[in-house]
PDB file of N, CA and C in Angstrom:
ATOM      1  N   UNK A   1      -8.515-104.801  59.035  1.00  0.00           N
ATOM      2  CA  UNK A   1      -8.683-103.358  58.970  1.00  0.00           C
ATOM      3  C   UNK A   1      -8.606-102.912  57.508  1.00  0.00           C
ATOM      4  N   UNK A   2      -9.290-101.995  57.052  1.00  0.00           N
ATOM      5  CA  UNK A   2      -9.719-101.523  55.560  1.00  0.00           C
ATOM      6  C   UNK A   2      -8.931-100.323  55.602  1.00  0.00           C
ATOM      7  N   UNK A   3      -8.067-100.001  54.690  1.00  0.00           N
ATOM      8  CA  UNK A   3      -7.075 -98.778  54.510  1.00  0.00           C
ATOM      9  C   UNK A   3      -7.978 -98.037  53.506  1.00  0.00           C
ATOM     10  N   UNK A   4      -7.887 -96.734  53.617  1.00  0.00           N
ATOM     11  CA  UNK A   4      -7.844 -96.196  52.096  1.00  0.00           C
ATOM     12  C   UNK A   4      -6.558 -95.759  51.817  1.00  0.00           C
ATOM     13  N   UNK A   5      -6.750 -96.363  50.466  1.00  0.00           N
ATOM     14  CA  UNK A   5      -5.396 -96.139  49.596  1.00  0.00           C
ATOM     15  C   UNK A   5      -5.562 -95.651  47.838  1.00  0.00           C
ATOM     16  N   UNK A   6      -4.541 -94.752  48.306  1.00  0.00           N
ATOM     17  CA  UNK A   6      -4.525 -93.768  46.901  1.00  0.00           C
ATOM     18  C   UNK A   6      -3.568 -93.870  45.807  1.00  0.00           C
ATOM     19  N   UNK A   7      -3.591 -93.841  44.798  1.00  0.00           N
ATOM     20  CA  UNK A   7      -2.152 -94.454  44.479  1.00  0.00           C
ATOM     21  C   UNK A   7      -1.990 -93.090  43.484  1.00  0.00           C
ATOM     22  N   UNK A   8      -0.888 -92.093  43.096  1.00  0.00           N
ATOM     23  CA  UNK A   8      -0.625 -90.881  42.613  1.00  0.00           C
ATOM     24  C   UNK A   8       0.289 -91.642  41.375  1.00  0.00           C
ATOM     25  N   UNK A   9      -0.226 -91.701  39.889  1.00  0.00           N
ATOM     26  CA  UNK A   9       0.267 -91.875  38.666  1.00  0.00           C
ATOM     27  C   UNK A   9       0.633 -91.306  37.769  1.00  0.00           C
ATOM     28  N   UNK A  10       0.910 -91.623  36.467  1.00  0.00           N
ATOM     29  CA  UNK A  10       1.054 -90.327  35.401  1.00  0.00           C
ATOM     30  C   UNK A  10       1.209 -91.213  34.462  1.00  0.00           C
ATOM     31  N   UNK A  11       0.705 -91.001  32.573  1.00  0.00           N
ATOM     32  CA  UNK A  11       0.581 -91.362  31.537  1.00  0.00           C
ATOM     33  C   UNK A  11       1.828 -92.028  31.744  1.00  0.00           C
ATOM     34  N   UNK A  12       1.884 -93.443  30.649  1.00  0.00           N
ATOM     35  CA  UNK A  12       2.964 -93.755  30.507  1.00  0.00           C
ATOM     36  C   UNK A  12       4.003 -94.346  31.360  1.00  0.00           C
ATOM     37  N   UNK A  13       3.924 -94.352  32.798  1.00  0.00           N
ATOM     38  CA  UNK A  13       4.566 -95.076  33.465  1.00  0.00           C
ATOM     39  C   UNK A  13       4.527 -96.472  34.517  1.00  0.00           C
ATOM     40  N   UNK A  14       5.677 -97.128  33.553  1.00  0.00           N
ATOM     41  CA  UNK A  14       5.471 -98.487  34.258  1.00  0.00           C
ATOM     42  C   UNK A  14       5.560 -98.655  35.385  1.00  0.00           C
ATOM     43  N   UNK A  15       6.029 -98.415  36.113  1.00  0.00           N
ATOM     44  CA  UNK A  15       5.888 -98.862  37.732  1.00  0.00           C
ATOM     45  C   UNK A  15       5.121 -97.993  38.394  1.00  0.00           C
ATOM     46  N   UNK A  16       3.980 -97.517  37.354  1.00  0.00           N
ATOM     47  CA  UNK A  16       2.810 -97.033  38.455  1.00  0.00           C
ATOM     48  C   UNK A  16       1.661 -98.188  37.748  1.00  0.00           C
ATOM     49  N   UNK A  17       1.842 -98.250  36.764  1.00  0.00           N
ATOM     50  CA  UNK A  17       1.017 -99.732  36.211  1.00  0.00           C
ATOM     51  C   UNK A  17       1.189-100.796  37.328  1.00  0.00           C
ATOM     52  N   UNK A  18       1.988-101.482  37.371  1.00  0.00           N
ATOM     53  CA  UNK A  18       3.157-102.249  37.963  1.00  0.00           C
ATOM     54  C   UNK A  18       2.036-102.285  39.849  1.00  0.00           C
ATOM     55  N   UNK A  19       2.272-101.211  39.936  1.00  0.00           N
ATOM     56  CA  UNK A  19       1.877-101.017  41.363  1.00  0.00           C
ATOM     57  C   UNK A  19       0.447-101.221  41.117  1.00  0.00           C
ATOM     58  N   UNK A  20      -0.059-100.720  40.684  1.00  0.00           N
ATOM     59  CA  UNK A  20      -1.998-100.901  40.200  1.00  0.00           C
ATOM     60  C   UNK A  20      -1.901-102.355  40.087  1.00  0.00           C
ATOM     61  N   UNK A  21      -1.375-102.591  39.526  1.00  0.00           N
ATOM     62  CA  UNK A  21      -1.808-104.405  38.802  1.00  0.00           C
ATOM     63  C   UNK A  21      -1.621-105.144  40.376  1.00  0.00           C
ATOM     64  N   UNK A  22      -0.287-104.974  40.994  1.00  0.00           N
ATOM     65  CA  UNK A  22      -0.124-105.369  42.052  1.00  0.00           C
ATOM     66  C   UNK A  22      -1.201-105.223  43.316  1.00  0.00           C
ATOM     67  N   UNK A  23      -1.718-104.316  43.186  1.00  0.00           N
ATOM     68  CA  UNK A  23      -2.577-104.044  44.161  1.00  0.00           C
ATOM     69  C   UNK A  23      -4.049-104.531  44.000  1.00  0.00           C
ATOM     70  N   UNK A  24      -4.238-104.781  42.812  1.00  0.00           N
ATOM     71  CA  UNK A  24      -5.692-105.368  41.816  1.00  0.00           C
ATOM     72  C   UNK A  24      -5.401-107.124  42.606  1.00  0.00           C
ATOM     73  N   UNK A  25      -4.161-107.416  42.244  1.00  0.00           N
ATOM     74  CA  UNK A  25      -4.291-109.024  42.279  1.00  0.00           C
ATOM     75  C   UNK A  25      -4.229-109.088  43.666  1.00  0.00           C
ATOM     76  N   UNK A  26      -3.930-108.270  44.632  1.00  0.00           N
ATOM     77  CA  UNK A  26      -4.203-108.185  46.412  1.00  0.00           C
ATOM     78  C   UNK A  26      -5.192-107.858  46.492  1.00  0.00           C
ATOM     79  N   UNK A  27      -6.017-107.690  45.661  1.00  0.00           N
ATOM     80  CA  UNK A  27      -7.192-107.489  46.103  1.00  0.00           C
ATOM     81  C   UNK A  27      -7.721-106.186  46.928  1.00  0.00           C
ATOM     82  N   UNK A  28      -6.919-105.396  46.838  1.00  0.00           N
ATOM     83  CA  UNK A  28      -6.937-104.455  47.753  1.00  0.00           C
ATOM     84  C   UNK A  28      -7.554-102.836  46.708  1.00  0.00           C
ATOM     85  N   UNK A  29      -8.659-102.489  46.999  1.00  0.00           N
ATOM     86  CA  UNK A  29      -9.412-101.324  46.377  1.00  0.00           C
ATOM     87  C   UNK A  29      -8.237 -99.851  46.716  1.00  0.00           C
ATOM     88  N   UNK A  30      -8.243 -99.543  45.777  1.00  0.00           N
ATOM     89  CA  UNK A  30      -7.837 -97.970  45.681  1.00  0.00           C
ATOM     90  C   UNK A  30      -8.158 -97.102  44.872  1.00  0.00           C
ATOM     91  N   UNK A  31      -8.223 -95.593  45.119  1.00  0.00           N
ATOM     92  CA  UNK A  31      -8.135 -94.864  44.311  1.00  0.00           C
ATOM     93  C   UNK A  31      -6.992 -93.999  43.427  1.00  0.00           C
ATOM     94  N   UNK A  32      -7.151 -93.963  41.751  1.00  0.00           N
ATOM     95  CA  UNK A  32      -6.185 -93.585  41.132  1.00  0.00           C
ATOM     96  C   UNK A  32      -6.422 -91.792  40.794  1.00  0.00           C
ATOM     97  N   UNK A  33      -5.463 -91.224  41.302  1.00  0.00           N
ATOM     98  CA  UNK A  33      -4.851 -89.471  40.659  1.00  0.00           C
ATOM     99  C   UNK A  33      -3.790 -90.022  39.861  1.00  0.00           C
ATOM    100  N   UNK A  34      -4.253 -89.036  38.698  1.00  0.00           N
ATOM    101  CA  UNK A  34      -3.293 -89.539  37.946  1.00  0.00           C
ATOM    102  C   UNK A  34      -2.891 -87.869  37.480  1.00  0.00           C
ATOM    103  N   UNK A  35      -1.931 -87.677  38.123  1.00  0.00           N
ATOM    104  CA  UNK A  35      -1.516 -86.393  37.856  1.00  0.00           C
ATOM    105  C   UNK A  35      -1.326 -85.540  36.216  1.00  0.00           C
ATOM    106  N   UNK A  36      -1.240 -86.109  35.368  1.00  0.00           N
ATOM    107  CA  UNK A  36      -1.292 -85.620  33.805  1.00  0.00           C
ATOM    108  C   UNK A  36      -3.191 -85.134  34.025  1.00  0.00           C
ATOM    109  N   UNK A  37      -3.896 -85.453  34.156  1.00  0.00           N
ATOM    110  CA  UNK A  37      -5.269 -85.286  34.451  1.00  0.00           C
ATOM    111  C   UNK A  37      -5.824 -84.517  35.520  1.00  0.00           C
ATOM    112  N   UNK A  38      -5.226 -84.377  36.315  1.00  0.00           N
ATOM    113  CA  UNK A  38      -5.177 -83.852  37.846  1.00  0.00           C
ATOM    114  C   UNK A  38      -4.813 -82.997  38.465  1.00  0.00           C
ATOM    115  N   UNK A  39      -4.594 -81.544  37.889  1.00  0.00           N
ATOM    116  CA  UNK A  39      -3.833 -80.736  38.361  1.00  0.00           C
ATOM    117  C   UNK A  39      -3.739 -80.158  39.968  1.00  0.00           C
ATOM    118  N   UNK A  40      -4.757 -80.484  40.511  1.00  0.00           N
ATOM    119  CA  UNK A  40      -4.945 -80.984  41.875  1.00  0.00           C
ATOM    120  C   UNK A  40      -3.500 -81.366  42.896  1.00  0.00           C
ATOM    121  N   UNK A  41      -4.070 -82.710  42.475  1.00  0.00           N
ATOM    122  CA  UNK A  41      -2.999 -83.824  42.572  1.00  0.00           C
ATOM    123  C   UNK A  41      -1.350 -83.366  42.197  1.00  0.00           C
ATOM    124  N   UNK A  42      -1.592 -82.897  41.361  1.00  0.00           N
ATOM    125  CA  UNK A  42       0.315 -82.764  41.088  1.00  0.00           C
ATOM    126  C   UNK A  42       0.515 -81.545  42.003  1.00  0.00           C
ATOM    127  N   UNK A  43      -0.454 -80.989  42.340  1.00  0.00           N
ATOM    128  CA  UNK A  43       0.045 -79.661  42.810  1.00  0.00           C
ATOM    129  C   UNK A  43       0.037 -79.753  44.324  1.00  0.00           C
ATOM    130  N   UNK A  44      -0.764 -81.156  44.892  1.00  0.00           N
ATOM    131  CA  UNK A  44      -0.180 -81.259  46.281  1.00  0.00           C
ATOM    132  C   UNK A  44       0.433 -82.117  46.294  1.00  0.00           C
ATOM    133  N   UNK A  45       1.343 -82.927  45.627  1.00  0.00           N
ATOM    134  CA  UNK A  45       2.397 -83.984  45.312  1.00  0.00           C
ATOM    135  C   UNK A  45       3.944 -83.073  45.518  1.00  0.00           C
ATOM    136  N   UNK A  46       3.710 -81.917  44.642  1.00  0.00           N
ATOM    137  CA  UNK A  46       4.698 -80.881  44.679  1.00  0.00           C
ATOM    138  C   UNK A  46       5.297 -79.909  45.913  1.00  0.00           C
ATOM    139  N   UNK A  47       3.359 -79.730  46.037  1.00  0.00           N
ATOM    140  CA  UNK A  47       3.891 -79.139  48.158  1.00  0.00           C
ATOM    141  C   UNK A  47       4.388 -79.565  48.639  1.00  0.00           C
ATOM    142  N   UNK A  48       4.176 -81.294  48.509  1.00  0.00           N
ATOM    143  CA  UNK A  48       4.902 -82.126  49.554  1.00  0.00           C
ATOM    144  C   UNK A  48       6.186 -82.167  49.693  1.00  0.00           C
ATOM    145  N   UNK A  49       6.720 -82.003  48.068  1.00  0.00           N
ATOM    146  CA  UNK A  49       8.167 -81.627  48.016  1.00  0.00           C
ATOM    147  C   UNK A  49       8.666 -83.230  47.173  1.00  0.00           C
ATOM    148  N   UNK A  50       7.172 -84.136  46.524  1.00  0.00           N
ATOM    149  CA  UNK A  50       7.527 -85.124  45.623  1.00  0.00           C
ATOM    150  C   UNK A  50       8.328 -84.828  44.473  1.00  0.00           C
ATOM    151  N   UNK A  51       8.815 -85.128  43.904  1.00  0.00           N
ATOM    152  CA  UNK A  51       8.878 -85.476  42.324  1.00  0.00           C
ATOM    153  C   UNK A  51       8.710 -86.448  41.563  1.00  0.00           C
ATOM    154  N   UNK A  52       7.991 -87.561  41.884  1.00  0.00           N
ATOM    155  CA  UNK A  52       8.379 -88.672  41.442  1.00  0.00           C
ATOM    156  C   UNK A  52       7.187 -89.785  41.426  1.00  0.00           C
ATOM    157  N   UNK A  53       6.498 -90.595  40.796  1.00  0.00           N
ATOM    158  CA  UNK A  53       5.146 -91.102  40.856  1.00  0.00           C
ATOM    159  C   UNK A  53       6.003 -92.823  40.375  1.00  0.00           C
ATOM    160  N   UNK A  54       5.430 -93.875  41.103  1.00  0.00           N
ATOM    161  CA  UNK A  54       3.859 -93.866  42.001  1.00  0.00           C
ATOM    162  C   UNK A  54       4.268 -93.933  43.383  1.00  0.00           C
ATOM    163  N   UNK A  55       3.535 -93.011  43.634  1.00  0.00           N
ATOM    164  CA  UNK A  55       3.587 -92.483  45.391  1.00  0.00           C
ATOM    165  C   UNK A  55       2.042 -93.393  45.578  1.00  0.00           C
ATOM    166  N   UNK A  56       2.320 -94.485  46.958  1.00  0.00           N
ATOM    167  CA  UNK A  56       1.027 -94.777  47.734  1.00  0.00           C
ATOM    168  C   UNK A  56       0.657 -94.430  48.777  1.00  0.00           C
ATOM    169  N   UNK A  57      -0.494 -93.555  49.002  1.00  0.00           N
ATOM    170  CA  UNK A  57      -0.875 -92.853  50.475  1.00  0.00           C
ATOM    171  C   UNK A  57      -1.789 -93.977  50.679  1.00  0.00           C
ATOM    172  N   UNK A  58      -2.011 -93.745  52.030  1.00  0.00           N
ATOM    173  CA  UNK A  58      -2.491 -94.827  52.741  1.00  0.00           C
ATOM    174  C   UNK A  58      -3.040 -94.478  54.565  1.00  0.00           C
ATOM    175  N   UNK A  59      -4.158 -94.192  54.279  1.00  0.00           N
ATOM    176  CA  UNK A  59      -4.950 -93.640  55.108  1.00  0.00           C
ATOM    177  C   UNK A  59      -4.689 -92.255  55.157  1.00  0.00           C
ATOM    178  N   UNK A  60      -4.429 -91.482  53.983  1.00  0.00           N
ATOM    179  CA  UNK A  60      -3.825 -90.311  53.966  1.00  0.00           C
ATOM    180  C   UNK A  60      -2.303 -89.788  53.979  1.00  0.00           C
ATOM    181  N   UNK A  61      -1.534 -90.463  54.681  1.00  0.00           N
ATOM    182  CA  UNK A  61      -0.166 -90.446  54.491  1.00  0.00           C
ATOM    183  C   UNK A  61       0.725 -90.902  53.186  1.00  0.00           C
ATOM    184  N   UNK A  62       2.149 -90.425  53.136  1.00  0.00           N
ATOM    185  CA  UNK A  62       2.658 -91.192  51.869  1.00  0.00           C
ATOM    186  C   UNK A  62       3.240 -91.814  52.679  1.00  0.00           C
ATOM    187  N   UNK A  63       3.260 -93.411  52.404  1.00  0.00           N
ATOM    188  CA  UNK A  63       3.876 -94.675  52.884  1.00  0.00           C
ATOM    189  C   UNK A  63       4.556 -95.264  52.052  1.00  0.00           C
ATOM    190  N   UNK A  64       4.332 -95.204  50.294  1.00  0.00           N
ATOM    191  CA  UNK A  64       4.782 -96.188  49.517  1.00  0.00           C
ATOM    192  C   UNK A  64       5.997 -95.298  48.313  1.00  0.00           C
ATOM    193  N   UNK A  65       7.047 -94.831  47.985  1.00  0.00           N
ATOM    194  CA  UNK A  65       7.695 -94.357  47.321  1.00  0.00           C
ATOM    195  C   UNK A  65       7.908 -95.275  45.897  1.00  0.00           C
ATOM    196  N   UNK A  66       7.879 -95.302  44.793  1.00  0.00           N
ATOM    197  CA  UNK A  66       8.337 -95.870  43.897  1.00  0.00           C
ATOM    198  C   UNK A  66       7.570 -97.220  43.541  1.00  0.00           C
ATOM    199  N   UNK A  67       7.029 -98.865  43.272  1.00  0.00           N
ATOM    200  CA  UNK A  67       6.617 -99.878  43.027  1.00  0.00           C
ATOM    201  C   UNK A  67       7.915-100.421  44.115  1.00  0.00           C
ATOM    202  N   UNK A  68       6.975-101.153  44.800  1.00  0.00           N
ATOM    203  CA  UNK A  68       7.805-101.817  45.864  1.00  0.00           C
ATOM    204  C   UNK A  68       6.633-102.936  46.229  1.00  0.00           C
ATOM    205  N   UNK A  69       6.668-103.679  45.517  1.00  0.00           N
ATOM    206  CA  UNK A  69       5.441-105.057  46.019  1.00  0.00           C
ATOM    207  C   UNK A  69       5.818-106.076  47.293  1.00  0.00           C
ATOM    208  N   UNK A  70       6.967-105.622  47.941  1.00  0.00           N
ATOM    209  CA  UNK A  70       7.219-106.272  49.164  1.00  0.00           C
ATOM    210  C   UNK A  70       6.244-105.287  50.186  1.00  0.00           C
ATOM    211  N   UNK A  71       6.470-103.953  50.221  1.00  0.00           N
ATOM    212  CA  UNK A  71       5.632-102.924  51.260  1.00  0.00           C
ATOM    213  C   UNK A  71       4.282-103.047  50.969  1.00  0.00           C
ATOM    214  N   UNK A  72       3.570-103.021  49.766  1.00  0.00           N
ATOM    215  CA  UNK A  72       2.273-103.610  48.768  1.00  0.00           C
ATOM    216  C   UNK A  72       1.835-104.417  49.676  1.00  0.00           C
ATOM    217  N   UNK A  73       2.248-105.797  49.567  1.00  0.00           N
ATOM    218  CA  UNK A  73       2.116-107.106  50.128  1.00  0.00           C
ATOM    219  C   UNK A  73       1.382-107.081  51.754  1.00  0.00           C
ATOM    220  N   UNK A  74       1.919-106.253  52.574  1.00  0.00           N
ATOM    221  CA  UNK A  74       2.127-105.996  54.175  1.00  0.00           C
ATOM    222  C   UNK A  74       0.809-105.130  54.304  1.00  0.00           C
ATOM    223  N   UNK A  75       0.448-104.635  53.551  1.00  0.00           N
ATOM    224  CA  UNK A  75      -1.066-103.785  53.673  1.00  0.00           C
ATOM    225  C   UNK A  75      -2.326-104.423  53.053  1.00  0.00           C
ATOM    226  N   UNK A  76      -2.366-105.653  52.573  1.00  0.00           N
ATOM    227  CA  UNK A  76      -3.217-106.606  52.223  1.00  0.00           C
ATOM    228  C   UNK A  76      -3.111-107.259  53.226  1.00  0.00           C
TER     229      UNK A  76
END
């Protein structure tokens, strides 16, 4: 089964790198918001009541809080 998956970033931070790279070598396609760029994006990150990036949605939902390559892993 093919997820779409989004991954919500911002300049400068490693464990949203971290999570990209991780998800590159799974092979697994996503798209990047990168909220410094995105005012979009930060501004429904904020509705949600986030603070905090890299958030991974995943088929639309947030599923992934923080770089966690064990939860990563389970969706490849």
């Amino acid at each position: 089964m093919t997820h779409e998956i989004t991954v919500f970033t911002k300049d400068g931070c490693v464990p949203c790198k971290m999570t990209k790279a991780t998800l590159e070598k799974l092979g697994l396609q996503f798209k990047e918001r990168n909220i410094n760029h995105d005012d979009t994006a930060r501004d429904e990150l904020i509705a949600q009541g986030f603070q905090s990036v890299p958030l991974v949605f995943i088929d639309g939902k947030p599923e992934i809080k923080g770089f966690r390559p064990d939860l990563l892993a389970k969706i490849a």
